[in-house]
Protein backbone atom coordinates (compact mmCIF):
# COMPACT_ATOMS: atom_id res chain seq x y z
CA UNK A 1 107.08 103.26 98.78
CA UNK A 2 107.83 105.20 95.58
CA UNK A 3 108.20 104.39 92.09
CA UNK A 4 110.94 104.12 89.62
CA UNK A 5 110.83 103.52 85.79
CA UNK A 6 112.98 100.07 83.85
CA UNK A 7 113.19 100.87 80.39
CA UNK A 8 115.66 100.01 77.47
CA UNK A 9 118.09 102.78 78.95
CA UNK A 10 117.82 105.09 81.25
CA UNK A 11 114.98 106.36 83.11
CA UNK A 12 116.10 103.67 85.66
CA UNK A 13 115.95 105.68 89.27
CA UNK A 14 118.06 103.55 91.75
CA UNK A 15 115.54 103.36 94.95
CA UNK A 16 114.91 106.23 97.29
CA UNK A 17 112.91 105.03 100.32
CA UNK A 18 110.47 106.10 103.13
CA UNK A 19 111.64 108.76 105.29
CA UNK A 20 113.02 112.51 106.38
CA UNK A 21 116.74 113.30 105.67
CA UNK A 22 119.62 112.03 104.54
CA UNK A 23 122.46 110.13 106.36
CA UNK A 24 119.50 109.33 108.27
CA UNK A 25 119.21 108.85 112.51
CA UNK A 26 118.84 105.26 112.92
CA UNK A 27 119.77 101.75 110.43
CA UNK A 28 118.62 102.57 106.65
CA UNK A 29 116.31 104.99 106.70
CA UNK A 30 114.51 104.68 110.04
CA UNK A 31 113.84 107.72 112.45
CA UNK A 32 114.68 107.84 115.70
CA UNK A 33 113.80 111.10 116.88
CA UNK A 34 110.39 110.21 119.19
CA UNK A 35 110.97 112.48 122.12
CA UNK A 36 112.61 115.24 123.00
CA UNK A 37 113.34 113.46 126.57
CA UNK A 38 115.09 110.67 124.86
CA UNK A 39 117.36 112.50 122.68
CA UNK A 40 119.42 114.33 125.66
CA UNK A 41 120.25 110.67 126.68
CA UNK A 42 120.57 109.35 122.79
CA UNK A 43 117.60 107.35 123.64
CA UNK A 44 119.82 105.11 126.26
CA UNK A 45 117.42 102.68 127.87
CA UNK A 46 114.43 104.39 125.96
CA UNK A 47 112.48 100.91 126.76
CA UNK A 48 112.91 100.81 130.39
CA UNK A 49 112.81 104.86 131.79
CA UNK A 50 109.17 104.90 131.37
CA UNK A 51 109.13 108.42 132.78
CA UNK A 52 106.51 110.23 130.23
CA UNK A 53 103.86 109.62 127.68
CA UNK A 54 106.23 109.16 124.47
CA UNK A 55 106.67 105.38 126.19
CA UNK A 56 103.66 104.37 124.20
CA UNK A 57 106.09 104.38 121.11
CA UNK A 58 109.34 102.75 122.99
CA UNK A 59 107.44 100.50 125.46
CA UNK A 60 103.65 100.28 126.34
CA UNK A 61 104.08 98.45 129.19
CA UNK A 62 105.65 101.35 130.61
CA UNK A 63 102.43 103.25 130.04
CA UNK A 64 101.44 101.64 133.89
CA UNK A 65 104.34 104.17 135.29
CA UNK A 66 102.16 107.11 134.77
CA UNK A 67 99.60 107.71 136.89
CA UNK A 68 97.58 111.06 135.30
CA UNK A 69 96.22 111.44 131.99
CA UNK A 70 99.47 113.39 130.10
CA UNK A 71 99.98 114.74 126.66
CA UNK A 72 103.08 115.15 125.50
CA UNK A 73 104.67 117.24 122.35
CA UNK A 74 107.41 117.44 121.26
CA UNK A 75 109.73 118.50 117.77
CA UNK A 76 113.03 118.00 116.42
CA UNK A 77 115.02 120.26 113.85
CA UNK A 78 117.38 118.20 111.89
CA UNK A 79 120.12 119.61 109.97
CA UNK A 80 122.30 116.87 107.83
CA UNK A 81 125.60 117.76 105.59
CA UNK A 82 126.10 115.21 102.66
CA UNK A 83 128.79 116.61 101.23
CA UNK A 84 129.79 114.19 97.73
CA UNK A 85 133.05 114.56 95.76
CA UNK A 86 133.34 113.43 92.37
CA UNK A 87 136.18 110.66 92.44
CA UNK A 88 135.64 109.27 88.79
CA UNK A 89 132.39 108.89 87.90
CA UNK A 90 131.02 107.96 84.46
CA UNK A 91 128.23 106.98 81.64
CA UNK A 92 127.55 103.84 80.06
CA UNK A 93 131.44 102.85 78.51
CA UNK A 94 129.42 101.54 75.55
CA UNK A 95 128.52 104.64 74.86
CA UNK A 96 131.57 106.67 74.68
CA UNK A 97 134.27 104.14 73.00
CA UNK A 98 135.41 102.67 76.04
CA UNK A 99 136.31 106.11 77.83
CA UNK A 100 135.63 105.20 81.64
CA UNK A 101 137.58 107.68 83.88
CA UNK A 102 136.12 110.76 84.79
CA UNK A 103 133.44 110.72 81.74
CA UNK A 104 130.65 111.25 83.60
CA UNK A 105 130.24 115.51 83.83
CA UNK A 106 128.80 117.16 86.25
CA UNK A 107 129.73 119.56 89.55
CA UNK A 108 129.89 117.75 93.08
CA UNK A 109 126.79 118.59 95.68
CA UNK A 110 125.32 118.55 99.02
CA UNK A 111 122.28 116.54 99.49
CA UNK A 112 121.12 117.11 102.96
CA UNK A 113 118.23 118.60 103.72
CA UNK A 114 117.16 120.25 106.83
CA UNK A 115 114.00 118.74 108.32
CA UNK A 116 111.53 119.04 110.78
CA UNK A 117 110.04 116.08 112.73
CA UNK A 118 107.28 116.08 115.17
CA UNK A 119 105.41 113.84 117.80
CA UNK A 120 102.60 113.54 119.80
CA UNK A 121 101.81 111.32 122.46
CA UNK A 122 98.46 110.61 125.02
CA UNK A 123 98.03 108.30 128.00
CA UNK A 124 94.97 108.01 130.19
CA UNK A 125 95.26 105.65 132.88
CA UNK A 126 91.79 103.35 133.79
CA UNK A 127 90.77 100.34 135.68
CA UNK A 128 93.35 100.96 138.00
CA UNK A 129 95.73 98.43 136.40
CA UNK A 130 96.04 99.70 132.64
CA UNK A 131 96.54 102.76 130.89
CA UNK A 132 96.09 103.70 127.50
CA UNK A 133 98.51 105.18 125.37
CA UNK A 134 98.53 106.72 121.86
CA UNK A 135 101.43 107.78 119.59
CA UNK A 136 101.93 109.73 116.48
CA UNK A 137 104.74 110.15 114.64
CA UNK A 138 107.36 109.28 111.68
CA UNK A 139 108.76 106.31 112.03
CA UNK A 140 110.93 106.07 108.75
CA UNK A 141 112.16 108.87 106.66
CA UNK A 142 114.46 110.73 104.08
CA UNK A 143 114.78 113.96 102.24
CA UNK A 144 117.86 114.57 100.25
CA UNK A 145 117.81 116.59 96.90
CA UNK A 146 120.31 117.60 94.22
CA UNK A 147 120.79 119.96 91.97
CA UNK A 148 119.61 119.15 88.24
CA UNK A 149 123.48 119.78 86.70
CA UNK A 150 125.09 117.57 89.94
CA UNK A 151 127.37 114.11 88.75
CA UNK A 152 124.56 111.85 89.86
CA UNK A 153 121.67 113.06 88.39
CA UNK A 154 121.19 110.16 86.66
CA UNK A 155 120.94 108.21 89.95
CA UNK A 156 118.76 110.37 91.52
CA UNK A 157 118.02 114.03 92.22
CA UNK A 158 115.13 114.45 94.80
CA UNK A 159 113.60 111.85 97.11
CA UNK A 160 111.58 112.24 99.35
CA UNK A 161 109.25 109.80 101.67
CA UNK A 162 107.02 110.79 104.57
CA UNK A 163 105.47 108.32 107.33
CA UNK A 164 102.44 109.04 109.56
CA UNK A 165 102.29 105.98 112.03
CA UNK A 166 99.08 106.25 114.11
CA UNK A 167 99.81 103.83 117.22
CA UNK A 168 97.46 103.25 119.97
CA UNK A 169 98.37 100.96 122.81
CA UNK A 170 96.99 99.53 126.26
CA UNK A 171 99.92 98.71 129.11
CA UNK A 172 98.66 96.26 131.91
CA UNK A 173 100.54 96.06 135.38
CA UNK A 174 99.88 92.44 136.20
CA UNK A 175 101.50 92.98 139.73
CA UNK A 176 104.35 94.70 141.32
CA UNK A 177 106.63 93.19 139.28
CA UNK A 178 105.79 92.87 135.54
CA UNK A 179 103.83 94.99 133.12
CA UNK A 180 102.93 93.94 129.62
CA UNK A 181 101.78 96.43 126.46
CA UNK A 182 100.86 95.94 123.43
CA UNK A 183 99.46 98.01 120.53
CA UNK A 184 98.58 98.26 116.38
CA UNK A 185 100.22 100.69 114.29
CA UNK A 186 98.09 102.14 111.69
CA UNK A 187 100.58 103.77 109.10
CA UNK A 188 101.06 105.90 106.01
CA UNK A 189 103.84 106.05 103.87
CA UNK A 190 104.39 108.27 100.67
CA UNK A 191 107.66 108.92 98.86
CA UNK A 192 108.37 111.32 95.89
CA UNK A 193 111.32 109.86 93.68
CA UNK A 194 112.77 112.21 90.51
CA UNK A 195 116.07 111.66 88.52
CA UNK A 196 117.57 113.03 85.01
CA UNK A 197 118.07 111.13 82.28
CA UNK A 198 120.24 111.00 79.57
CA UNK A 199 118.03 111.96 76.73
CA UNK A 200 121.08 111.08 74.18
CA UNK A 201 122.24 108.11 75.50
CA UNK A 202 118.60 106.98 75.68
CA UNK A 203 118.71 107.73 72.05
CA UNK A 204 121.54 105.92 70.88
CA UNK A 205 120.08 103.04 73.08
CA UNK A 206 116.72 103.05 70.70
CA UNK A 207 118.92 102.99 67.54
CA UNK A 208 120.38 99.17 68.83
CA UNK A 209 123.12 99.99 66.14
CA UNK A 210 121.30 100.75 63.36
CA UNK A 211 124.14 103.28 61.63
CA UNK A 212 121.32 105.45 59.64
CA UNK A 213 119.03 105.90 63.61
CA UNK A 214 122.44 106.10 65.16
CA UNK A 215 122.43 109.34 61.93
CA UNK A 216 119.23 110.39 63.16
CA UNK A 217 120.63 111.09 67.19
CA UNK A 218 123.19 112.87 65.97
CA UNK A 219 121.15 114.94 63.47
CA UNK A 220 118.86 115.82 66.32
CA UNK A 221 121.70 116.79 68.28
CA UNK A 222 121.68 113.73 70.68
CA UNK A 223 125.30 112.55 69.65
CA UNK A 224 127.01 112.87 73.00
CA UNK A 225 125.79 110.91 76.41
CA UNK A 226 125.60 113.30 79.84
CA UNK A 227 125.06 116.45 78.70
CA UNK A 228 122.72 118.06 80.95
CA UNK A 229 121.28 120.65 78.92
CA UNK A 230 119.51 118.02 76.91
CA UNK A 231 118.33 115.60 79.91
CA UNK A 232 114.64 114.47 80.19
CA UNK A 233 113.25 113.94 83.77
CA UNK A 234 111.01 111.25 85.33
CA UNK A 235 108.99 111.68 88.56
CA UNK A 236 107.47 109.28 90.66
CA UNK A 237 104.99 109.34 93.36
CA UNK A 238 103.22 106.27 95.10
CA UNK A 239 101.41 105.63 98.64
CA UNK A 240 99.61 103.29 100.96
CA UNK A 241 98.50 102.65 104.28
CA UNK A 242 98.91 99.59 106.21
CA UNK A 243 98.80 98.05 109.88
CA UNK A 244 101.33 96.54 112.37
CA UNK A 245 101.65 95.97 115.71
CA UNK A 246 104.06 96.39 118.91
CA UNK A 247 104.67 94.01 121.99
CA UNK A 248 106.65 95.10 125.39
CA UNK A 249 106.89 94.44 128.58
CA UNK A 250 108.80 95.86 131.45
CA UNK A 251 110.26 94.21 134.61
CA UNK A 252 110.62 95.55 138.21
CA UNK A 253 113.43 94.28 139.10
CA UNK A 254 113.61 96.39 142.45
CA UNK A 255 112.86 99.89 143.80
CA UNK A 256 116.04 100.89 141.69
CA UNK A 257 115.72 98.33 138.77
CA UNK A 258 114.29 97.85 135.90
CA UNK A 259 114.56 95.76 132.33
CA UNK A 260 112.21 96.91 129.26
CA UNK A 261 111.83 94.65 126.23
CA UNK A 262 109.79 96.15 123.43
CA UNK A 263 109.40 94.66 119.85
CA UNK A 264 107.96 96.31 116.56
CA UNK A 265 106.55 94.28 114.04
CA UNK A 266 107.57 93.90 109.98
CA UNK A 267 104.93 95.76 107.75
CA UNK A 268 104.70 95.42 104.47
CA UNK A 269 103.71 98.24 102.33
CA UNK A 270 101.99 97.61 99.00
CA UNK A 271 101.84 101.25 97.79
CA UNK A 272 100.82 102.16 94.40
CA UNK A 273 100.63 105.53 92.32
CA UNK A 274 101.77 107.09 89.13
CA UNK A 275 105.52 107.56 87.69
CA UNK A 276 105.38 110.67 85.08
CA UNK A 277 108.30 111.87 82.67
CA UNK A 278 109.40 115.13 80.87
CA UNK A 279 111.11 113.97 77.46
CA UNK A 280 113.14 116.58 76.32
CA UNK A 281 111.78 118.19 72.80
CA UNK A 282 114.95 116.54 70.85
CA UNK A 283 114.10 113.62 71.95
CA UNK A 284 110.58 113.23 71.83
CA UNK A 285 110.06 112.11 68.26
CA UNK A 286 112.27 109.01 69.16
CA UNK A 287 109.95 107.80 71.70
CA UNK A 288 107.01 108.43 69.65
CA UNK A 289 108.06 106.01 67.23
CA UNK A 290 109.26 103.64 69.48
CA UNK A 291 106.64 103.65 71.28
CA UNK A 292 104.18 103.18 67.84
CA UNK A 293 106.30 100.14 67.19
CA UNK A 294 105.92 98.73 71.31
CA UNK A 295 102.57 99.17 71.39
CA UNK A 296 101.34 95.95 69.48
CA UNK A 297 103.63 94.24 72.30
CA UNK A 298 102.13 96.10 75.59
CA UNK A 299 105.35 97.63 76.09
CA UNK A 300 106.91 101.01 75.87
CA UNK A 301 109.43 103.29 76.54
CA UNK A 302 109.41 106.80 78.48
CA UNK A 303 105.38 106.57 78.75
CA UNK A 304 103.36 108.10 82.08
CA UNK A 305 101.91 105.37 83.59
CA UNK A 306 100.44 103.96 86.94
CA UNK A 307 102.83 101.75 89.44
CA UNK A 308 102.76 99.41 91.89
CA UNK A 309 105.70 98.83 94.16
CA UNK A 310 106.21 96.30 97.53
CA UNK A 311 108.43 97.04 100.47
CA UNK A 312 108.72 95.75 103.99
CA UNK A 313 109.51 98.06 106.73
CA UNK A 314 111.95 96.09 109.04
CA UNK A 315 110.91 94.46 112.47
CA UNK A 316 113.17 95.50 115.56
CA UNK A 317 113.35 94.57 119.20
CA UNK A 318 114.90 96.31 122.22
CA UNK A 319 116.25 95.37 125.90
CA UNK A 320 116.44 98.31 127.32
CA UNK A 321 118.04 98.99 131.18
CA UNK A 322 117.51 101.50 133.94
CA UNK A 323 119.22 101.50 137.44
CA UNK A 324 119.21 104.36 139.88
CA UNK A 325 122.49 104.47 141.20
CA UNK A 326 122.02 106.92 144.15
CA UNK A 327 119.01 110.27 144.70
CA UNK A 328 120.97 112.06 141.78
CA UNK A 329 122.45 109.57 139.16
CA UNK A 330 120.10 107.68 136.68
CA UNK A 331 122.46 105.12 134.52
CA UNK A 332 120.42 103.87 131.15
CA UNK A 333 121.63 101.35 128.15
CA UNK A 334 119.75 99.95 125.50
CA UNK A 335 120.31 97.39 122.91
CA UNK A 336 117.95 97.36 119.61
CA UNK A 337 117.92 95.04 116.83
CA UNK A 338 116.93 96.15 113.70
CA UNK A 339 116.14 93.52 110.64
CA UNK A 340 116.75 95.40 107.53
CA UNK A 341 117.63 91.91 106.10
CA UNK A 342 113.50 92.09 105.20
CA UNK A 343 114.95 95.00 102.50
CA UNK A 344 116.07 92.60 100.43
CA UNK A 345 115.02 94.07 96.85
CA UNK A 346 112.95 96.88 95.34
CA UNK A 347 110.49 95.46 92.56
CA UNK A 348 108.51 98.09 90.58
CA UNK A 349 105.68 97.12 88.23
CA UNK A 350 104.17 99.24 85.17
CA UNK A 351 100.47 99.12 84.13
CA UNK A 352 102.05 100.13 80.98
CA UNK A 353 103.38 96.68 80.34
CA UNK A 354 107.40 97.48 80.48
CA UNK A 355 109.19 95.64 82.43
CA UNK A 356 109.79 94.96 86.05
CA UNK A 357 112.11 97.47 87.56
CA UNK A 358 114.21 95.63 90.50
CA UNK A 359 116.81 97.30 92.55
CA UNK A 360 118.94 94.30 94.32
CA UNK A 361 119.54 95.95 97.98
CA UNK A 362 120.39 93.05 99.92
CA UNK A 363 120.76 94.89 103.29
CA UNK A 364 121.99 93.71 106.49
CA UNK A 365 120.12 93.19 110.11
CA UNK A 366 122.30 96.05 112.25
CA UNK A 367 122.52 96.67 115.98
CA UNK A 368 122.13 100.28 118.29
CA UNK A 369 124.30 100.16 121.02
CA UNK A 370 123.21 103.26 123.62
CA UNK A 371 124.21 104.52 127.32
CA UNK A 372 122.74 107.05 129.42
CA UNK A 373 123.17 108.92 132.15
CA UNK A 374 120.67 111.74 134.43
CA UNK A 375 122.18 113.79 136.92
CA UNK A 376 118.67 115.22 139.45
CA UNK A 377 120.56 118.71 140.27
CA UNK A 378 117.29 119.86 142.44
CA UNK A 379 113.47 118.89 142.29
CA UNK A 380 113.13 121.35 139.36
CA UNK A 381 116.48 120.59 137.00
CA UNK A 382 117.28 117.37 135.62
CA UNK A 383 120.85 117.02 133.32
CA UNK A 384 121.04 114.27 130.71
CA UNK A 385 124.04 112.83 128.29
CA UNK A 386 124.08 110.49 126.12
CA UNK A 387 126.37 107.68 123.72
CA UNK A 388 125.25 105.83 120.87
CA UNK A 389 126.58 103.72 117.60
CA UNK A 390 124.34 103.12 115.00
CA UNK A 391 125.49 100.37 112.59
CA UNK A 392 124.84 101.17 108.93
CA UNK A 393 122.53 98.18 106.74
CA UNK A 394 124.14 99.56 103.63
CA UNK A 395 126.38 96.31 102.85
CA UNK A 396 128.89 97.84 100.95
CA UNK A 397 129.45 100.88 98.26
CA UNK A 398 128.12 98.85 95.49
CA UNK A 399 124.85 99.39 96.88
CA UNK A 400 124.74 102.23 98.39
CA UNK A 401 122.86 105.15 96.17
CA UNK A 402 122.70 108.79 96.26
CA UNK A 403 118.96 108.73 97.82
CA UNK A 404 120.09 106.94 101.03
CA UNK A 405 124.24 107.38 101.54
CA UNK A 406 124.55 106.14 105.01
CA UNK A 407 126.88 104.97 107.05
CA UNK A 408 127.97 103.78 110.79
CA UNK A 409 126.95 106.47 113.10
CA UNK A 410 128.47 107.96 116.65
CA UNK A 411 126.18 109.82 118.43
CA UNK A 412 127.09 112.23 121.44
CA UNK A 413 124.22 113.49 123.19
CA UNK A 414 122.87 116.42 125.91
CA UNK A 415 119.83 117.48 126.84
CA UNK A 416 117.66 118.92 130.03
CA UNK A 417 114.17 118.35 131.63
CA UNK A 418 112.76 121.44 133.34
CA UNK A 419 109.84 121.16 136.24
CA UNK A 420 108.04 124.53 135.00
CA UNK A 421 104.72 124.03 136.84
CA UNK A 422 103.45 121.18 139.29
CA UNK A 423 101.91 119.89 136.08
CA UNK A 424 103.69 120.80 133.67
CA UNK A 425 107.83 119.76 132.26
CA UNK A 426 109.93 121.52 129.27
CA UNK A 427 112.33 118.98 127.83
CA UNK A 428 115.64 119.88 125.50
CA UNK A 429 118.24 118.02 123.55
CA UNK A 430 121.06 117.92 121.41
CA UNK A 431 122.77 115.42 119.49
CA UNK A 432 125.67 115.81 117.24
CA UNK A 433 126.18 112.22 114.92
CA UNK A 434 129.69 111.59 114.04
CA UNK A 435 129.51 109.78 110.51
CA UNK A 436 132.03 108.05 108.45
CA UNK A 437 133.07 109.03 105.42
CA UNK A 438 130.72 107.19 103.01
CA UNK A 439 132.67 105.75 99.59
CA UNK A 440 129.76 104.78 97.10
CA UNK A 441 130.67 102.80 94.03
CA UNK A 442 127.29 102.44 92.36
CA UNK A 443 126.30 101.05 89.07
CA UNK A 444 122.89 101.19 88.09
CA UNK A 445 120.75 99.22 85.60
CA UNK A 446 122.14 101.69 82.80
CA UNK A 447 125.68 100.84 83.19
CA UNK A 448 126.69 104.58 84.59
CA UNK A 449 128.58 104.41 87.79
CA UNK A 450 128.59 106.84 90.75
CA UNK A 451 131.98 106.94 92.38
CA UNK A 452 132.95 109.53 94.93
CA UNK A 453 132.69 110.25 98.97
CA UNK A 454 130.28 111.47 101.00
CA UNK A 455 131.58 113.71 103.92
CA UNK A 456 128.94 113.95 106.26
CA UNK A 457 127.06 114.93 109.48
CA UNK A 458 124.00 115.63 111.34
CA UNK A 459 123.13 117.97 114.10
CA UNK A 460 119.69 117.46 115.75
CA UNK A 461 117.64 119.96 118.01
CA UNK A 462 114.65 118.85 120.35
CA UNK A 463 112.00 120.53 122.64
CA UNK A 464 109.17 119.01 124.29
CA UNK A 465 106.28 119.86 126.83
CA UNK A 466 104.67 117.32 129.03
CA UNK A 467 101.81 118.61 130.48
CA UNK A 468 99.78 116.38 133.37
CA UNK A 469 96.03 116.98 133.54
């Protein structure tokens, strides 16, 4: 995962986690966009359709479907809008006599990001009875980023976490009727994590009352909490690799039928890496000497130093459904289960000695709900649409932060597959995810509150090319 810094005041930065753009695609901060087949349906019965290479991802036991070594790639633009208005934010009430409304300064901002997400996938069928399957892609993602004079600076201003998951597979037709898959996910995670901080309430902080240090912060023109000219910044980088695995298996139920059930295991990532700061110049002698007199005591305040942070990637599991109604109509649905309960906290440790920095996150396990429908206009066209909700593991505004500001999703859905050459298929899709508007009421570890809506929305663009060998 990333990094974020517990000291006496500020420096705090409220979680960002592993992924690639905000008001993300699926629950949390998982990624959804693994084909561009998929997306024209809004990945209805992505567990049961079987009908390229990217099943290696959704279902390996729908590897045994294909019957010549493919490769399949395929990419996906998404543009989000995360559009936040101020509705009373404000710093520490310590600090500022009690003043709560409005106190907190700053000009309201857009934190979506447009991203790019790509994916590769290989079978190769052998033995007559198995293929073998390999996918690459980003399973879990985020990118939003701020400007440094926005209201929540102090909660976060860039994040940004990347995934590589390297997933080979093996699907086994045990007979007409069943096929089984299974495979081990070899994955990467790193996430960048910066944030302002309040360089004079950080200040005032150090002087614990002391009237002639409290002197000293105002001498050094450090009087006033949340002014941005004087903030400091902290950065924060970690990484790791780490292994999982995925089960599926998919039923025949007839020559029009079928079920898919897929599961994805938890993985834990134990990343580690380095959390560095920029103290503003005013500042800087206070930290020195508080720092001379934490020293004796392993801790300290504001200092560069190596971290170590734990976070499990939710399990999920999927019953997916495919039924060909007639020569034209394909009708899909899909259920998936995704157990963000595992996201339970964010606990980062400092080689420097401070202390512990944990984020309570207490998310919820959420559901996908997904239907599907392909319309075969001639041996060369195929027309696909799609519907989707996508339940939000936020569990309320009081955790929800700036880095990840998510919320229940509607998806509607269009795409088409193209026959260019006997061996070769051009995919396209577009989804447009309806999201509701996303109150936040945070207060982080520093007693500064983030209160305001998000107004948001994504638009997603896919291509893809199958080619058969």
């Amino acid at each position: 995962m990333s990094h974020f810094k517990r000291l006496p005041l500020s420096t705090a930065i409220t979680v960002g986690l592993l992924s690639l753009s905000t008001q993300l695609h699926a629950a949390g901060f998982a990624i959804i966009e693994h084909s561009a087949s998929g997306m024209g349906n809004a990945f209805a019965g992505a567990a049961a359709i079987a009908d390229d290479a990217s099943t290696a991802w959704f279902n390996p036991a729908g590897l045994t479907r294909l019957t010549r070594p493919q490769l399949v790639v395929s990419g996906h633009i998404i543009s989000p809008v995360a559009d936040f208005t101020d509705k009373g934010s404000n710093v520490n009430p310590a600090l500022t006599g009690g003043v709560v409304p409005g106190s907190l300064g700053g000009a309201n901002d857009d934190g979506g990001k447009l991203a790019f997400v790509p994916n590769l996938y290989y079978s190769r069928p052998f033995r007559g009875d198995m293929t073998f399957g390999l996918a690459i892609n980003a399973p879990f993602g985020l990118e939003t980023e701020y400007d440094d004079d926005w209201v929540g600076r102090y909660h976060g201003l860039k994040s940004g976490v990347i995934t590589l998951n390297i997933n080979p597979s093996v699907g086994w037709k045990i007979n007409d009727t069943v096929a089984v898959g299974g495979g081990v996910s070899i994955q990467y995670v790193k996430a960048e994590l910066t944030s302002a901080i309040d360089s004079a309430a950080l200040c005032l902080k150090l002087a614990n009352g002391d009237p002639a240090q409290i002197a000293n912060c105002g001498a050094a023109g450090l009087s006033t909490p949340g002014n941005v000219a004087d903030d400091s910044k902290a950065e924060l980088e970690s990484d790791n690799w780490d292994l999982g695995f995925n089960l599926g298996a998919l039923f025949t139920i007839s020559d029009r039928t079928r079920i898919g059930v897929a599961y994805r295991s938890e993985i834990t990532q134990d990343t580690s890496g380095t959390a560095d700061f920029t103290v503003n110049s005013k500042l800087q002698p206070f930290i020195d000497g508080a720092n001379a007199q934490l020293a004796p005591f392993g801790k300290a305040v504001l200092k560069d130093s190596d971290i170590n942070a734990t976070v499990s990637l939710p399990a999920s599991f999927s019953i997916s459904g495919a039924h060909q109604l007639n020569d034209k109509i394909l009708l899909l649905a899909d259920i998936t289960w995704t157990g963000w309960s595992s996201f339970d906290e964010l606990r980062i440790k400092y080689a420097s000695g401070q202390d512990d920095s944990v984020t309570d996150e207490s998310w919820d396990d959420v559901l996908r709900y997904s239907i599907g429908l392909n319309y075969k206009m001639d041996d060369k066209l195929t027309l696909r649409t799609g519907l989707a909700f996508d339940e939000e593991a936020i569990p309320d505004p009081q955790h929800r932060t700036p880095r990840i500001p998510g919320n229940d999703r509607t998806w509607v859905s269009v795409g088409a597959g193209y026959q260019w050459r006997d061996n070769a298929r051009l995919d396209f899709g577009y989804s447009h995810l309806f999201v509701d508007d996303t109150p936040i009421d945070h207060t982080d570890d520093n007693g500064y509150a983030l209160r305001g809506v998000y107004e948001a929305s994504v638009d997603i663009v896919s291509a893809q090319l199958t080619w058969n060998f």
